[in-house]
PDB file of N, CA and C in Angstrom:
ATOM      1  N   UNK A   1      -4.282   3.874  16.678  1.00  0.00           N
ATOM      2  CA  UNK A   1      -3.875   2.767  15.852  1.00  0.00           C
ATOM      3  C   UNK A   1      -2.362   2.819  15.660  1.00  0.00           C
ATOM      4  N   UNK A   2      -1.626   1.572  16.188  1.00  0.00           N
ATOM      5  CA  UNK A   2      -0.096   1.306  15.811  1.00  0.00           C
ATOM      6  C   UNK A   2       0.263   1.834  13.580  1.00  0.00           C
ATOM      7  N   UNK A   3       1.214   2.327  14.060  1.00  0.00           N
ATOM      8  CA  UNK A   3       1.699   2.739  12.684  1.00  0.00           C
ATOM      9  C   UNK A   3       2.018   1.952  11.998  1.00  0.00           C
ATOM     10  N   UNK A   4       2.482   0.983  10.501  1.00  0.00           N
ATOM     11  CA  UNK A   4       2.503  -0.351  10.037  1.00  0.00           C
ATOM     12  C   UNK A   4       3.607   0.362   9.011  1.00  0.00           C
ATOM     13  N   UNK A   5       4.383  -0.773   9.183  1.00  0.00           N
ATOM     14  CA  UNK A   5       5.395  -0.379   8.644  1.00  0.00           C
ATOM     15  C   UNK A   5       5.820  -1.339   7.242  1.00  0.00           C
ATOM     16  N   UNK A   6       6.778  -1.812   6.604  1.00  0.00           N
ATOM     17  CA  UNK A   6       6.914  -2.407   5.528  1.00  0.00           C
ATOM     18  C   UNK A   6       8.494  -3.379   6.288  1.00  0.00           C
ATOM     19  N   UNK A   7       8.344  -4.317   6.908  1.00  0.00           N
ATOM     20  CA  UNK A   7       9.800  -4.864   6.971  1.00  0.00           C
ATOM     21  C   UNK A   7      10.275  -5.848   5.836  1.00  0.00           C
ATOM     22  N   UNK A   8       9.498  -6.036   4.986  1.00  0.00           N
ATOM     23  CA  UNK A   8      10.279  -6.934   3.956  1.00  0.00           C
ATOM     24  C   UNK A   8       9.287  -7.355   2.960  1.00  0.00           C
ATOM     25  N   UNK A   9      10.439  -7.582   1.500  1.00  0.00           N
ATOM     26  CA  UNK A   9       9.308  -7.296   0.528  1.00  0.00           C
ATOM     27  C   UNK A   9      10.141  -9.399   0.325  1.00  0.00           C
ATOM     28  N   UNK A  10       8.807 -10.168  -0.816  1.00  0.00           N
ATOM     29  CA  UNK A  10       9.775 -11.784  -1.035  1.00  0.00           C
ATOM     30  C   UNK A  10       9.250 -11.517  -2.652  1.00  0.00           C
ATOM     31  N   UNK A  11      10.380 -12.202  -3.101  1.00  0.00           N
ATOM     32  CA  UNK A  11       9.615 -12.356  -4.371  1.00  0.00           C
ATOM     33  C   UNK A  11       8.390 -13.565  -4.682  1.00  0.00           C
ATOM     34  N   UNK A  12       7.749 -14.337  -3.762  1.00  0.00           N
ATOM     35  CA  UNK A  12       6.941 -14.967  -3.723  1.00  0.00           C
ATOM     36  C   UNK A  12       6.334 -14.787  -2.587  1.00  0.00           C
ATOM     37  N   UNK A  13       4.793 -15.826  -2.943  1.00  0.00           N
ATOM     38  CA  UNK A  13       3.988 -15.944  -1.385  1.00  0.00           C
ATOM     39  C   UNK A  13       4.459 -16.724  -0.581  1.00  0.00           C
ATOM     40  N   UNK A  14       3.921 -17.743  -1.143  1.00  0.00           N
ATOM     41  CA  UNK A  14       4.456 -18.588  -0.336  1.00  0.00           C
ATOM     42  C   UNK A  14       5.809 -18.267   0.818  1.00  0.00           C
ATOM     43  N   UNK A  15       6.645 -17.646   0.342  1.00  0.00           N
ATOM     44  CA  UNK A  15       7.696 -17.343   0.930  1.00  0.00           C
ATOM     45  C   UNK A  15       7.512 -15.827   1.932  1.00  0.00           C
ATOM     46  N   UNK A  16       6.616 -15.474   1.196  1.00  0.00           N
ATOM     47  CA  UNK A  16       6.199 -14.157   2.436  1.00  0.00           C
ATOM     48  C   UNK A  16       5.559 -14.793   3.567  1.00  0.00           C
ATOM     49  N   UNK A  17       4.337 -16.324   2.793  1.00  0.00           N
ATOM     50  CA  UNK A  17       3.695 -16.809   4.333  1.00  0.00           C
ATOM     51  C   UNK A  17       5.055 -17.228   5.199  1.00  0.00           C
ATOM     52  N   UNK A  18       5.766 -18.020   4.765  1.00  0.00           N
ATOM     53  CA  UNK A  18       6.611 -18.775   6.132  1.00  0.00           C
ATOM     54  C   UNK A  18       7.370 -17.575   6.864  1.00  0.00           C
ATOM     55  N   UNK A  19       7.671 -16.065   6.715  1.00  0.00           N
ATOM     56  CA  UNK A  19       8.532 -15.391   7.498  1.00  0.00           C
ATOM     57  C   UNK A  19       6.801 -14.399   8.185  1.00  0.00           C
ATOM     58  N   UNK A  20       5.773 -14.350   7.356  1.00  0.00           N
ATOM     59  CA  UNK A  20       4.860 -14.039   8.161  1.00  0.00           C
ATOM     60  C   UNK A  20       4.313 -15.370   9.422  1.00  0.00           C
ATOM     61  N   UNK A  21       4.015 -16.162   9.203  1.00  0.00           N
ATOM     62  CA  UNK A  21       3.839 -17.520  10.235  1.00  0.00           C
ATOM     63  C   UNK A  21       5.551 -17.490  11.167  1.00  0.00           C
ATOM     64  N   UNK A  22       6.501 -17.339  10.999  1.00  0.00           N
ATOM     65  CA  UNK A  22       7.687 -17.264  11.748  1.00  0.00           C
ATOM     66  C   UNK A  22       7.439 -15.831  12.879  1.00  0.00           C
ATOM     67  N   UNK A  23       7.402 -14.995  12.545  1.00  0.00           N
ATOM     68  CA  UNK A  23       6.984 -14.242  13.141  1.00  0.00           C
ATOM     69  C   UNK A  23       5.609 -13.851  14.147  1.00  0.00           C
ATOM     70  N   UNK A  24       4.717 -14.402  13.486  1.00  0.00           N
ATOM     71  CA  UNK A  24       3.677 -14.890  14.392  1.00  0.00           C
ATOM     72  C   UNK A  24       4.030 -15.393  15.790  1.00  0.00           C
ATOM     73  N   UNK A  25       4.328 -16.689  15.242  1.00  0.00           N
ATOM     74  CA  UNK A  25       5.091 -17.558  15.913  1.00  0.00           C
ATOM     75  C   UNK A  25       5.965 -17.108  17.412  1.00  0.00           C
ATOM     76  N   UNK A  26       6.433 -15.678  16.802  1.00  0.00           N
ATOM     77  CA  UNK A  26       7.365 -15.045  18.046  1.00  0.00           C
ATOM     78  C   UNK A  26       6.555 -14.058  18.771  1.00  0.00           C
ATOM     79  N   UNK A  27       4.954 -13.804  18.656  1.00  0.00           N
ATOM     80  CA  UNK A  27       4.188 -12.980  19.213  1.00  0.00           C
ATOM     81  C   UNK A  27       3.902 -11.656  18.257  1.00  0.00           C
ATOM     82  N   UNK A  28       4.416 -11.683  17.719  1.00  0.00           N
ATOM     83  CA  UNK A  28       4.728 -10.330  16.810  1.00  0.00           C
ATOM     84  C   UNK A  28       3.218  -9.981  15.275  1.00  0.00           C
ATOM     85  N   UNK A  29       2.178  -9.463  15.969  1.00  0.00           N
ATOM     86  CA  UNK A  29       1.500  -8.995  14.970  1.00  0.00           C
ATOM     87  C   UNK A  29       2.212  -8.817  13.119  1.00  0.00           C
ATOM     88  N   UNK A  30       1.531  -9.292  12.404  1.00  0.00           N
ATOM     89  CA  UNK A  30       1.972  -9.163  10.883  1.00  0.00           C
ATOM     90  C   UNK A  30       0.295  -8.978   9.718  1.00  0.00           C
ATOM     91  N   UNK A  31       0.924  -7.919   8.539  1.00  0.00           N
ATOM     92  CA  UNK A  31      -0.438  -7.533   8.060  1.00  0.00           C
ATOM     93  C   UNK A  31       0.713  -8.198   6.763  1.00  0.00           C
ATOM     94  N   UNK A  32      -0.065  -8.600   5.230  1.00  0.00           N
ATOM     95  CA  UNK A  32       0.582  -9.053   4.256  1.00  0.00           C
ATOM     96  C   UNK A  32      -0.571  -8.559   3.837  1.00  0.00           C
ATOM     97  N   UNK A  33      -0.805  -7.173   2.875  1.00  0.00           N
ATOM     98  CA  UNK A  33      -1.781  -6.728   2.499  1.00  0.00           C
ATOM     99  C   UNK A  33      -1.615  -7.342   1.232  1.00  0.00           C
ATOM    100  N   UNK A  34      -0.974  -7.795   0.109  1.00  0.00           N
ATOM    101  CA  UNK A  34      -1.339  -8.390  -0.527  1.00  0.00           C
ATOM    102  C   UNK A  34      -1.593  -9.270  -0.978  1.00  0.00           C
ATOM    103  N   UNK A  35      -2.262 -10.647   0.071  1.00  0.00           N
ATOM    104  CA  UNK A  35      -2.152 -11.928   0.745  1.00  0.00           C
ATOM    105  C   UNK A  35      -3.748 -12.238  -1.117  1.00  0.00           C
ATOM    106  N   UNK A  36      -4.705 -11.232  -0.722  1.00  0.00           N
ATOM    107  CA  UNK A  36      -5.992 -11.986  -1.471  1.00  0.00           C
ATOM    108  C   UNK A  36      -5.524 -11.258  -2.807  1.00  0.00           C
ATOM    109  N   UNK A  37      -4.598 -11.003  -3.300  1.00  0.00           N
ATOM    110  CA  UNK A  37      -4.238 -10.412  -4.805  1.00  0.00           C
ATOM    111  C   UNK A  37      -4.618 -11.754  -5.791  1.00  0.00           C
ATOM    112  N   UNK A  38      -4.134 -12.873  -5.616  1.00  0.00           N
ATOM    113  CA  UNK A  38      -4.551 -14.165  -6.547  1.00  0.00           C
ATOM    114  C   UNK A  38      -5.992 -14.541  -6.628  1.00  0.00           C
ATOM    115  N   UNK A  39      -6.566 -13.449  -5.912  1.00  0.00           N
ATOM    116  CA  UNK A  39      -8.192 -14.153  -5.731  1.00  0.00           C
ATOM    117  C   UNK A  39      -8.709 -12.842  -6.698  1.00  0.00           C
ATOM    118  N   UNK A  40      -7.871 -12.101  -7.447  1.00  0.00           N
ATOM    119  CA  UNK A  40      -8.463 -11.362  -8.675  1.00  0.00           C
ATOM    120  C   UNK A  40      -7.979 -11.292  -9.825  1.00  0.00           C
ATOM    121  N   UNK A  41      -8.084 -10.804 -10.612  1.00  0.00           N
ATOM    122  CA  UNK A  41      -7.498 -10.638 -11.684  1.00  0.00           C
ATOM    123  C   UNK A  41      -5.930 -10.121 -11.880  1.00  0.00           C
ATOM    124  N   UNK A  42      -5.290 -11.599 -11.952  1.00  0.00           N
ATOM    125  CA  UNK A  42      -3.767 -11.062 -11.449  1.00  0.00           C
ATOM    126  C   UNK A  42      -2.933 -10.674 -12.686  1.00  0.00           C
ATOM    127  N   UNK A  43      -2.373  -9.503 -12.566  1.00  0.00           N
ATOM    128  CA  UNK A  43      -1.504  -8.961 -13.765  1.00  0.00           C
ATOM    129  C   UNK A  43      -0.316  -9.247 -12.949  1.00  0.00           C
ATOM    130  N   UNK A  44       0.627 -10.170 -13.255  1.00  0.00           N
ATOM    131  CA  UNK A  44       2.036  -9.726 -12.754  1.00  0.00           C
ATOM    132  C   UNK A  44       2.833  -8.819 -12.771  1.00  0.00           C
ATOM    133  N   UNK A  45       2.592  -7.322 -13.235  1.00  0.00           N
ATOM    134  CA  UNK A  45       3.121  -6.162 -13.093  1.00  0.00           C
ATOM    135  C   UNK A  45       2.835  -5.700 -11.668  1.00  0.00           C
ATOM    136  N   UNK A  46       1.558  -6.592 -11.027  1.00  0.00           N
ATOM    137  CA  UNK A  46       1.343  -5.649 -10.007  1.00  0.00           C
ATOM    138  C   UNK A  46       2.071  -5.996  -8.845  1.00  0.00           C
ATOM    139  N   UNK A  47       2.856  -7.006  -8.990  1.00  0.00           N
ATOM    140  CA  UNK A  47       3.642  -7.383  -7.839  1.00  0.00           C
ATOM    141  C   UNK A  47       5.262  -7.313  -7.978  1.00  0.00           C
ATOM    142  N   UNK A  48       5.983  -6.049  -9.233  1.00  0.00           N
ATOM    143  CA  UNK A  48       7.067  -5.409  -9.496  1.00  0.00           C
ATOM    144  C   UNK A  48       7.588  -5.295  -8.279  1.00  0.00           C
ATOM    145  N   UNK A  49       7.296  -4.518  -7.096  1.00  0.00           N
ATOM    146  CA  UNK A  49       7.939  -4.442  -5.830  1.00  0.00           C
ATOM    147  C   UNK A  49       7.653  -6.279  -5.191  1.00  0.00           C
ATOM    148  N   UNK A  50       7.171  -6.858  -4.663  1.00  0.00           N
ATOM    149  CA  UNK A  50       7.392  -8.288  -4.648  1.00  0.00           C
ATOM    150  C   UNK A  50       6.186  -7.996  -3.869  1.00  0.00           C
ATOM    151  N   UNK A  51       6.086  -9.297  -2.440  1.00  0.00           N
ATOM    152  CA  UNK A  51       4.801  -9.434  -2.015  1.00  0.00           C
ATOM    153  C   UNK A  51       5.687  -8.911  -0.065  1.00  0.00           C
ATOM    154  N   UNK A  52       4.972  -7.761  -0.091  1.00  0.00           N
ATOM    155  CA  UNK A  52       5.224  -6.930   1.171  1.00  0.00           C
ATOM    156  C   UNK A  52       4.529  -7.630   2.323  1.00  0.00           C
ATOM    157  N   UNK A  53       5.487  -7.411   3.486  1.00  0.00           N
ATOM    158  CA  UNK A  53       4.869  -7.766   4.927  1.00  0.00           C
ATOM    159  C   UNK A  53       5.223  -6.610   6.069  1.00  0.00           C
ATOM    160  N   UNK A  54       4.111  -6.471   6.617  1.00  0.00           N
ATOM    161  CA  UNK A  54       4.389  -5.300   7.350  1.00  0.00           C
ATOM    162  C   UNK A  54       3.937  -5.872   8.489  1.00  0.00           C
ATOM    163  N   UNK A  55       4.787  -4.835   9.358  1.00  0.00           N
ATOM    164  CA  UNK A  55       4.387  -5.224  11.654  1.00  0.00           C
ATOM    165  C   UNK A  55       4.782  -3.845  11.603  1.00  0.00           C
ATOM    166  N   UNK A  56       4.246  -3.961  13.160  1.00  0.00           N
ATOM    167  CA  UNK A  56       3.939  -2.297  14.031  1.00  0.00           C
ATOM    168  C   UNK A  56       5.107  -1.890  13.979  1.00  0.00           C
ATOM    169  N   UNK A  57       5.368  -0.498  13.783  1.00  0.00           N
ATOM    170  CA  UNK A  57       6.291  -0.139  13.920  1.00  0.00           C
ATOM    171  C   UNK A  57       7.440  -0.404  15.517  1.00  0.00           C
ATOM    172  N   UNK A  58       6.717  -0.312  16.065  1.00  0.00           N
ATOM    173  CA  UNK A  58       6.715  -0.539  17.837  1.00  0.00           C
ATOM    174  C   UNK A  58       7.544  -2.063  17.846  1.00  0.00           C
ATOM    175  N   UNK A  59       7.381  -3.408  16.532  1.00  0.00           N
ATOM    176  CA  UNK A  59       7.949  -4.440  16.676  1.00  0.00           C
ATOM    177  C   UNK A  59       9.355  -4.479  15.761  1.00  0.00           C
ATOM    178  N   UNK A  60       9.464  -3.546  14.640  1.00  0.00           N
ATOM    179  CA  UNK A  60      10.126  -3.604  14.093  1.00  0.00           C
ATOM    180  C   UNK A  60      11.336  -4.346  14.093  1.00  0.00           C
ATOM    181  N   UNK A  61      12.595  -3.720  15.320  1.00  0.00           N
ATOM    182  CA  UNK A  61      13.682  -4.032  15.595  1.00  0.00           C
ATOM    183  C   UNK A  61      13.389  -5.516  16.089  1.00  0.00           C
ATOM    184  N   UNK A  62      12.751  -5.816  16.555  1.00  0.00           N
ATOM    185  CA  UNK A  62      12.464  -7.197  17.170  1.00  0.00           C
ATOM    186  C   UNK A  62      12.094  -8.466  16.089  1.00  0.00           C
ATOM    187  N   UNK A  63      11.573  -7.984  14.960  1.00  0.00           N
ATOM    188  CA  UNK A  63      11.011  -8.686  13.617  1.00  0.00           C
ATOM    189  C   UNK A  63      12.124  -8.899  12.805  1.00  0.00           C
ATOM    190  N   UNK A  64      12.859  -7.612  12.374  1.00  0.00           N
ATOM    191  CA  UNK A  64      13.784  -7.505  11.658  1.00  0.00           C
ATOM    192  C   UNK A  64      15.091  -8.868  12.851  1.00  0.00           C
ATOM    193  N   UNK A  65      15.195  -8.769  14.015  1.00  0.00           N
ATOM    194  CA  UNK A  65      16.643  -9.613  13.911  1.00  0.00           C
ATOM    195  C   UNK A  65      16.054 -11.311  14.182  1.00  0.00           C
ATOM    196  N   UNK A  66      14.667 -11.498  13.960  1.00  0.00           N
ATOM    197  CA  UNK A  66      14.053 -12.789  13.732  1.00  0.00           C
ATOM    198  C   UNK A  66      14.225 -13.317  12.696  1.00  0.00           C
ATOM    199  N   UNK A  67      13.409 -12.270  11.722  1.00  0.00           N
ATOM    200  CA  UNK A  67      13.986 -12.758  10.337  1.00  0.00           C
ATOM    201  C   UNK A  67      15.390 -12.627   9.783  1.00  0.00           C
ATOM    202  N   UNK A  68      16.627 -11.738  10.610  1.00  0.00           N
ATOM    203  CA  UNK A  68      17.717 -12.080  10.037  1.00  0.00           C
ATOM    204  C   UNK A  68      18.205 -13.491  11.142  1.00  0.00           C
ATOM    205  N   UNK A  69      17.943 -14.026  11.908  1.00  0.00           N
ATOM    206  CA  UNK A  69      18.022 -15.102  12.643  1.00  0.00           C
ATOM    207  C   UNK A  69      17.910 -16.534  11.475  1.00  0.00           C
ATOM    208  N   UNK A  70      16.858 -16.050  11.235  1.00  0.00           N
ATOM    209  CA  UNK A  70      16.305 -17.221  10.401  1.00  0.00           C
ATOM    210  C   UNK A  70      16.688 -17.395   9.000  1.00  0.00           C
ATOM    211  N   UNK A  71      17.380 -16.290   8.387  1.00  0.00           N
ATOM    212  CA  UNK A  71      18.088 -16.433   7.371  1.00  0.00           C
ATOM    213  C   UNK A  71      19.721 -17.312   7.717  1.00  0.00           C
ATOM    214  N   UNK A  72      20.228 -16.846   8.929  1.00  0.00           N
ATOM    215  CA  UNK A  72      21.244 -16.970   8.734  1.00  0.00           C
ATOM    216  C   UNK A  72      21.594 -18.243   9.439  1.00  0.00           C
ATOM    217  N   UNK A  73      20.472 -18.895   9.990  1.00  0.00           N
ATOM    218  CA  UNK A  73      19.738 -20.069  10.464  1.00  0.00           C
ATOM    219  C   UNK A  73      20.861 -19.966  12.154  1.00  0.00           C
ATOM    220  N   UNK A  74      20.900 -19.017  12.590  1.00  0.00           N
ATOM    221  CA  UNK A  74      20.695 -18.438  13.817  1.00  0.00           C
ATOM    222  C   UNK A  74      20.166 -19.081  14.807  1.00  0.00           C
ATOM    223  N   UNK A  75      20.457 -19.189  16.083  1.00  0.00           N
ATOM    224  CA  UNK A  75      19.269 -19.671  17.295  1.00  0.00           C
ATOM    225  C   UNK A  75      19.137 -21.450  17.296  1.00  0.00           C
ATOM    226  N   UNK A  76      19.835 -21.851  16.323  1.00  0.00           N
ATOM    227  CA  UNK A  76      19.509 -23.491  16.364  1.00  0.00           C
ATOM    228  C   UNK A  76      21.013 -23.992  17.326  1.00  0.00           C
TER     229      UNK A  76
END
């Protein structure tokens, strides 16, 4: 099993989906383990670190200059 790494934490979902779907997008496997947190009993303490997205370690470097692409609105 590929090792999973943490490339970026958002302070929202919504905003974790569009750089998880961006990345998709570029082939690049993505896990957002805390995607079903609103489907329980949500304490907002529990999302102090924000809402994490992780890819294989193996994609890392390749994820990381997508999403700085797309910040810096790059590639257009």
């Amino acid at each position: 099993m590929a090792e999973l790494v943490v490339i970026a934490r958002f302070a929202s979902r919504p905003e974790c989906i569009v750089a998880q779907s961006l990345l998709r997008s570029e082939g690049i496997e993505t896990l957002m383990p805390d995607f079903n947190v609103l489907t329980a009993e949500f304490d907002p303490s529990m999302m102090e670190s924000g809402w994490r997205l992780m890819v294989r370690q193996q994609d890392l470097a390749k994820a990381q200059a997508i999403l700085r692409d797309a910040q810096t609105g790059g590639g257009d």
